[in-house]
N, C-alpha and C. Protein backbone atom coordinates (compact mmCIF):
# COMPACT_ATOMS: atom_id res chain seq x y z
N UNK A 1 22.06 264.76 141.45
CA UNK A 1 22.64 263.94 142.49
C UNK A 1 21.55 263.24 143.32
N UNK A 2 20.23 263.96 143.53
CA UNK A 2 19.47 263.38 144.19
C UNK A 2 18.87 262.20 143.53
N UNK A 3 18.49 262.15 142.18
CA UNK A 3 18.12 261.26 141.26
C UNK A 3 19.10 260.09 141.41
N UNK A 4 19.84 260.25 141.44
CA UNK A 4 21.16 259.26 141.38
C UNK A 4 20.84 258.53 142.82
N UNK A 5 21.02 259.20 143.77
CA UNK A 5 21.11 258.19 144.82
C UNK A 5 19.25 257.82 145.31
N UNK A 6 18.35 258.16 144.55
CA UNK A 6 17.37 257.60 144.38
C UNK A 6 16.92 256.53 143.99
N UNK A 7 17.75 256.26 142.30
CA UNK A 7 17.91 255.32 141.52
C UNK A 7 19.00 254.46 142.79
N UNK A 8 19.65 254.57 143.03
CA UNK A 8 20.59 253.68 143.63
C UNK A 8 19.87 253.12 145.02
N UNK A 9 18.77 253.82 145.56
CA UNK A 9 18.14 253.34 147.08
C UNK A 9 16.56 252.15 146.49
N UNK A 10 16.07 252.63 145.21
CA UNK A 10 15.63 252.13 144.71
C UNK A 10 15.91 250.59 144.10
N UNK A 11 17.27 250.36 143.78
CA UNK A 11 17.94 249.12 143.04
C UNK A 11 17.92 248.51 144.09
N UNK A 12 18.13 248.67 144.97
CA UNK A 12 18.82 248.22 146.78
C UNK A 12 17.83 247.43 146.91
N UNK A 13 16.71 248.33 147.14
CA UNK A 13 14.95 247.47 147.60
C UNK A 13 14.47 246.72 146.97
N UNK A 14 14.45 247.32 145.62
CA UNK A 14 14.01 245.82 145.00
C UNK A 14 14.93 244.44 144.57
N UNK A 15 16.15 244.72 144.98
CA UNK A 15 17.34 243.66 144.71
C UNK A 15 16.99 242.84 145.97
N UNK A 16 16.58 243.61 147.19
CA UNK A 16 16.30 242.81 148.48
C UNK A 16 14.95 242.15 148.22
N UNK A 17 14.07 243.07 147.64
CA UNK A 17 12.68 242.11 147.49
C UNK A 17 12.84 240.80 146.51
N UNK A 18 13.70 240.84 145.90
CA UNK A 18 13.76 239.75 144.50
C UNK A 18 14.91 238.85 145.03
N UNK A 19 15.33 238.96 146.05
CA UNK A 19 16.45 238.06 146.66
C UNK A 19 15.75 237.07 147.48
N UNK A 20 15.00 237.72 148.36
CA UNK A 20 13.83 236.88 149.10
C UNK A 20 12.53 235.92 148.50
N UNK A 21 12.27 236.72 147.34
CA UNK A 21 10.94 236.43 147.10
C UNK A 21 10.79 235.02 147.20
N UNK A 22 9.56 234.14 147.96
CA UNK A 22 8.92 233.27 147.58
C UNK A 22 9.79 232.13 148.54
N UNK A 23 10.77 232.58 150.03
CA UNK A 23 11.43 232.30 150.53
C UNK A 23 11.18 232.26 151.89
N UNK A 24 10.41 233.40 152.14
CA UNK A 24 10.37 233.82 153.03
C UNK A 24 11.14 235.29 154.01
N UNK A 25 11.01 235.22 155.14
CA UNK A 25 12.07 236.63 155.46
C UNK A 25 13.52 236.39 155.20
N UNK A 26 14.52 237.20 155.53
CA UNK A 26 15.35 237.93 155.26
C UNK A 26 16.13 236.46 156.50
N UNK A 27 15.36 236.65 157.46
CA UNK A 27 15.95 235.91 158.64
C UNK A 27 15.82 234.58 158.07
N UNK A 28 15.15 234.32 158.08
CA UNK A 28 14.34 232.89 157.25
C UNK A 28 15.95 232.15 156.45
N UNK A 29 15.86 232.98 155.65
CA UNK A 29 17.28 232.71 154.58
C UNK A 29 18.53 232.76 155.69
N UNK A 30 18.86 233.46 156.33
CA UNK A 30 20.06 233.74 157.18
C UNK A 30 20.10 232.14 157.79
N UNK A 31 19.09 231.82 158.63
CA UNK A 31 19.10 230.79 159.39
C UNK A 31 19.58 229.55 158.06
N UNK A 32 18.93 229.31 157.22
CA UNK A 32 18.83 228.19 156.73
C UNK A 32 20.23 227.95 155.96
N UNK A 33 20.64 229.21 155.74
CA UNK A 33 22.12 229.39 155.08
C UNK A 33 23.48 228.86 156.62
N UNK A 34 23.04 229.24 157.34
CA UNK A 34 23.88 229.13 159.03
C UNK A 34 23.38 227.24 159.05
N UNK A 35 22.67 227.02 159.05
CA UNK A 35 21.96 225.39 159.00
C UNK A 35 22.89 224.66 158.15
N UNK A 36 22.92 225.01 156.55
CA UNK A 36 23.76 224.35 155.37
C UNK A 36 24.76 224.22 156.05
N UNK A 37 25.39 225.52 156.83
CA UNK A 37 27.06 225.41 156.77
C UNK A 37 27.21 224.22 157.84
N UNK A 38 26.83 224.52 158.94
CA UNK A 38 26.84 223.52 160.46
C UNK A 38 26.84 222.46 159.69
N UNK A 39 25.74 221.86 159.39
CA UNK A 39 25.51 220.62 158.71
C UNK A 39 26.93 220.16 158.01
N UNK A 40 27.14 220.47 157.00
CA UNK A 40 28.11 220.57 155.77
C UNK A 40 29.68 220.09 156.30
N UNK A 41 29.88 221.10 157.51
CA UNK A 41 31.12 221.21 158.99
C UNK A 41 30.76 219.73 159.65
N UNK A 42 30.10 219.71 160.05
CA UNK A 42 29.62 218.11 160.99
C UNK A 42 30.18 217.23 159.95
N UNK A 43 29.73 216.83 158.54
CA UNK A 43 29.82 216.12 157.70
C UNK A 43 31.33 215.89 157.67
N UNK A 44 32.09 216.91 157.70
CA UNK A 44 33.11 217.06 156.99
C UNK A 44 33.96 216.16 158.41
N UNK A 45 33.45 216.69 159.62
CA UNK A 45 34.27 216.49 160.60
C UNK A 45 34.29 215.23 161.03
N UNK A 46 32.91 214.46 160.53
CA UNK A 46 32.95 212.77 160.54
C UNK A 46 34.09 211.55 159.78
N UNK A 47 34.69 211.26 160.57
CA UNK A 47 35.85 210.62 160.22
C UNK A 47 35.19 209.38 159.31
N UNK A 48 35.35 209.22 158.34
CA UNK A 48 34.70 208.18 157.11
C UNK A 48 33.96 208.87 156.23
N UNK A 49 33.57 210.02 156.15
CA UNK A 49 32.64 210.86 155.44
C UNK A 49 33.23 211.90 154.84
N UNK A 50 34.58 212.06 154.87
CA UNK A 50 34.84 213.58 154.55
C UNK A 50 35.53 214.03 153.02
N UNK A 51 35.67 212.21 152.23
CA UNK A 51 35.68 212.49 151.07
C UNK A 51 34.92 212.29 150.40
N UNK A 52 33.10 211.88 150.47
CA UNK A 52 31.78 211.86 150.23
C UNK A 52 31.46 213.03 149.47
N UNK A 53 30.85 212.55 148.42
CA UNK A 53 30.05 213.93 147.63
C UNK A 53 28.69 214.39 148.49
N UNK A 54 28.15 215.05 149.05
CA UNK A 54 27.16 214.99 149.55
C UNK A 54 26.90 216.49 149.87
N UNK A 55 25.78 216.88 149.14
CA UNK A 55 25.32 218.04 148.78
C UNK A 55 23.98 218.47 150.11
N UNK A 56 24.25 219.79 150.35
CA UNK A 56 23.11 219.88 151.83
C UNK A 56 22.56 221.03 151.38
N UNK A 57 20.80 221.18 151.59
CA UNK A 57 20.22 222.35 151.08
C UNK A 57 19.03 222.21 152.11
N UNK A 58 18.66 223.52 152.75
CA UNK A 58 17.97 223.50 153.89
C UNK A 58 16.94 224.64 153.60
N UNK A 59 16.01 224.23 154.24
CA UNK A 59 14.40 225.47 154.13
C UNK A 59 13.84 225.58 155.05
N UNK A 60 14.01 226.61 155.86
CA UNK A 60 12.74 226.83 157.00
C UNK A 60 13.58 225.44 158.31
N UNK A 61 14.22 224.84 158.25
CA UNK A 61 14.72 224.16 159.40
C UNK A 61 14.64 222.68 158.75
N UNK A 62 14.33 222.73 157.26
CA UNK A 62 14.26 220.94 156.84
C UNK A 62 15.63 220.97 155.84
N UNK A 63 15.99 220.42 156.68
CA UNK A 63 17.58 219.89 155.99
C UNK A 63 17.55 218.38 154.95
N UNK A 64 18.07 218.93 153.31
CA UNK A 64 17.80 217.69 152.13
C UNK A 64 19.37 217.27 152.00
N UNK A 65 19.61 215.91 152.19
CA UNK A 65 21.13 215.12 151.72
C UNK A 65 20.76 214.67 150.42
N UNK A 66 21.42 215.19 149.71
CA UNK A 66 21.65 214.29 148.30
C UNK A 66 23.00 214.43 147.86
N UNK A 67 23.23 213.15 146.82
CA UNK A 67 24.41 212.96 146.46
C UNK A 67 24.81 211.43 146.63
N UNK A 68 25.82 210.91 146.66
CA UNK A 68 26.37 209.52 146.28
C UNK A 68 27.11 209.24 147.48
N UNK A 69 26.91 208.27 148.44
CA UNK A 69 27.61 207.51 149.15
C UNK A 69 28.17 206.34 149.05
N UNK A 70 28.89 205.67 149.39
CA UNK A 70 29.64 204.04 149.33
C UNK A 70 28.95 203.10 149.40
N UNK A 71 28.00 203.60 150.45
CA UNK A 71 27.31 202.06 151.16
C UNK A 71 26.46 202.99 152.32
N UNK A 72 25.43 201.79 152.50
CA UNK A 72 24.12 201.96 153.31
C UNK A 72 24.64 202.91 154.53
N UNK A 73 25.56 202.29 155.12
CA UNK A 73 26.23 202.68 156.89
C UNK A 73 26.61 204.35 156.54
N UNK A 74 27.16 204.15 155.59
CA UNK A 74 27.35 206.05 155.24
C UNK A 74 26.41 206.59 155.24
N UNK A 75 25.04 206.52 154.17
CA UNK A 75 23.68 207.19 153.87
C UNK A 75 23.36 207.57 155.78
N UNK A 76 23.24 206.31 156.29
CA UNK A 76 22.48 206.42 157.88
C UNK A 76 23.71 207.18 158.64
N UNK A 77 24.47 206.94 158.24
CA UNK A 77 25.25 207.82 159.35
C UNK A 77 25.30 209.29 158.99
N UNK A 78 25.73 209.77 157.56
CA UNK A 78 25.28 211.40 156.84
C UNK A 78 23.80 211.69 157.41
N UNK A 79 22.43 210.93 157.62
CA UNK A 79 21.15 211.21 158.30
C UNK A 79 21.85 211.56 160.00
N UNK A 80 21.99 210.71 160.70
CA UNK A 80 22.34 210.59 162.34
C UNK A 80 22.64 212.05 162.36
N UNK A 81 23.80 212.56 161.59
CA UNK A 81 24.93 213.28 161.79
C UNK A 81 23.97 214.86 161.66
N UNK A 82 23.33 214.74 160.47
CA UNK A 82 22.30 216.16 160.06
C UNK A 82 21.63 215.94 161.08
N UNK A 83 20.87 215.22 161.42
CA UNK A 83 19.87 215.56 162.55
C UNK A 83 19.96 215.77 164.25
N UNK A 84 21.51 215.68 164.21
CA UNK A 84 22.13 216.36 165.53
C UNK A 84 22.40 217.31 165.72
N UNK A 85 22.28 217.65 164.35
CA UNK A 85 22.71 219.78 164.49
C UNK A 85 21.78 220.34 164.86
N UNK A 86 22.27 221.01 165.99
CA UNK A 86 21.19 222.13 166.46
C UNK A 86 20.23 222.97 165.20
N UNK A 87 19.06 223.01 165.47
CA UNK A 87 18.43 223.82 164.87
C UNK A 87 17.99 222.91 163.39
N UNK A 88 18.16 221.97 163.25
CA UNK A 88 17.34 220.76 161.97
C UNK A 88 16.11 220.16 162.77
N UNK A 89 15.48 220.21 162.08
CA UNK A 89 13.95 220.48 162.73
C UNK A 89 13.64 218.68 161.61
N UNK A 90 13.90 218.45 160.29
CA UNK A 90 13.73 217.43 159.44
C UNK A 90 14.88 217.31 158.51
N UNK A 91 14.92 215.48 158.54
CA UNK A 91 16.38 215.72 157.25
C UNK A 91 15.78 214.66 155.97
N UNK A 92 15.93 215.07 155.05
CA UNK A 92 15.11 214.45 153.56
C UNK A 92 16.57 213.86 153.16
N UNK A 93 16.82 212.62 153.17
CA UNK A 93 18.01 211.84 153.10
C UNK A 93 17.90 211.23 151.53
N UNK A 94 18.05 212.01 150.77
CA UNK A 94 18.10 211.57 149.80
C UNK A 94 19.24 210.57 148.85
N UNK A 95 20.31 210.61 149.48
CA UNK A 95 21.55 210.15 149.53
C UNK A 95 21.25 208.94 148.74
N UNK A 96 22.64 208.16 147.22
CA UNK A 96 21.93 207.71 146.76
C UNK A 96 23.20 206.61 146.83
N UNK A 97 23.28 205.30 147.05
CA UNK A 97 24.11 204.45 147.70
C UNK A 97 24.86 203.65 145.76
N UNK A 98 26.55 204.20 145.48
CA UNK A 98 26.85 203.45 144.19
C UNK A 98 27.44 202.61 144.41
């Protein structure tokens, strides 16, 4: 029994070390995952934007837009909109106008 929940405290730690790796902390990820969503919510809540494909992926406080918009005024306004959310530090607007 002790083996068992050895093996099992063991899987835990390194499932946490290999979840993080090469990411940064634990917090690091929390924040940037809390960042995507806000962002993602704003997007959604912008009246002209909310049937837009537009994909949001954030690191350390730099928030990336990619994906397909209508037209120019969308791309700049999906930028405006990310970089009002609390806690976006940079937004990589990759957004690609069809």
């Amino acid at each position: 029994m002790k083996k068992l929940l050895l093996i099992i405290g063991l899987l835990f730690t390194i499932n946490g070390c290999v979840s993080t790796a090469g990411r940064g902390s634990v917090g690091t990820y929390v924040n940037d995952t809390v960042l995507v969503a806000k962002v993602k919510t704003a997007l959604v809540d912008q009246k002209g934007l909310e049937g837009l494909n537009v994909h949001v992926n954030a690191y350390q406080g730099v928030v990336q837009l990619s994906g397909f918009v209508d037209s120019d005024v969308n791309k700049e306004l999906a930028g405006q909109i990310a970089r009002s959310v609390d806690g976006v530090g940079e937004v990589v607007n990759n957004l690609i106008v069809k």
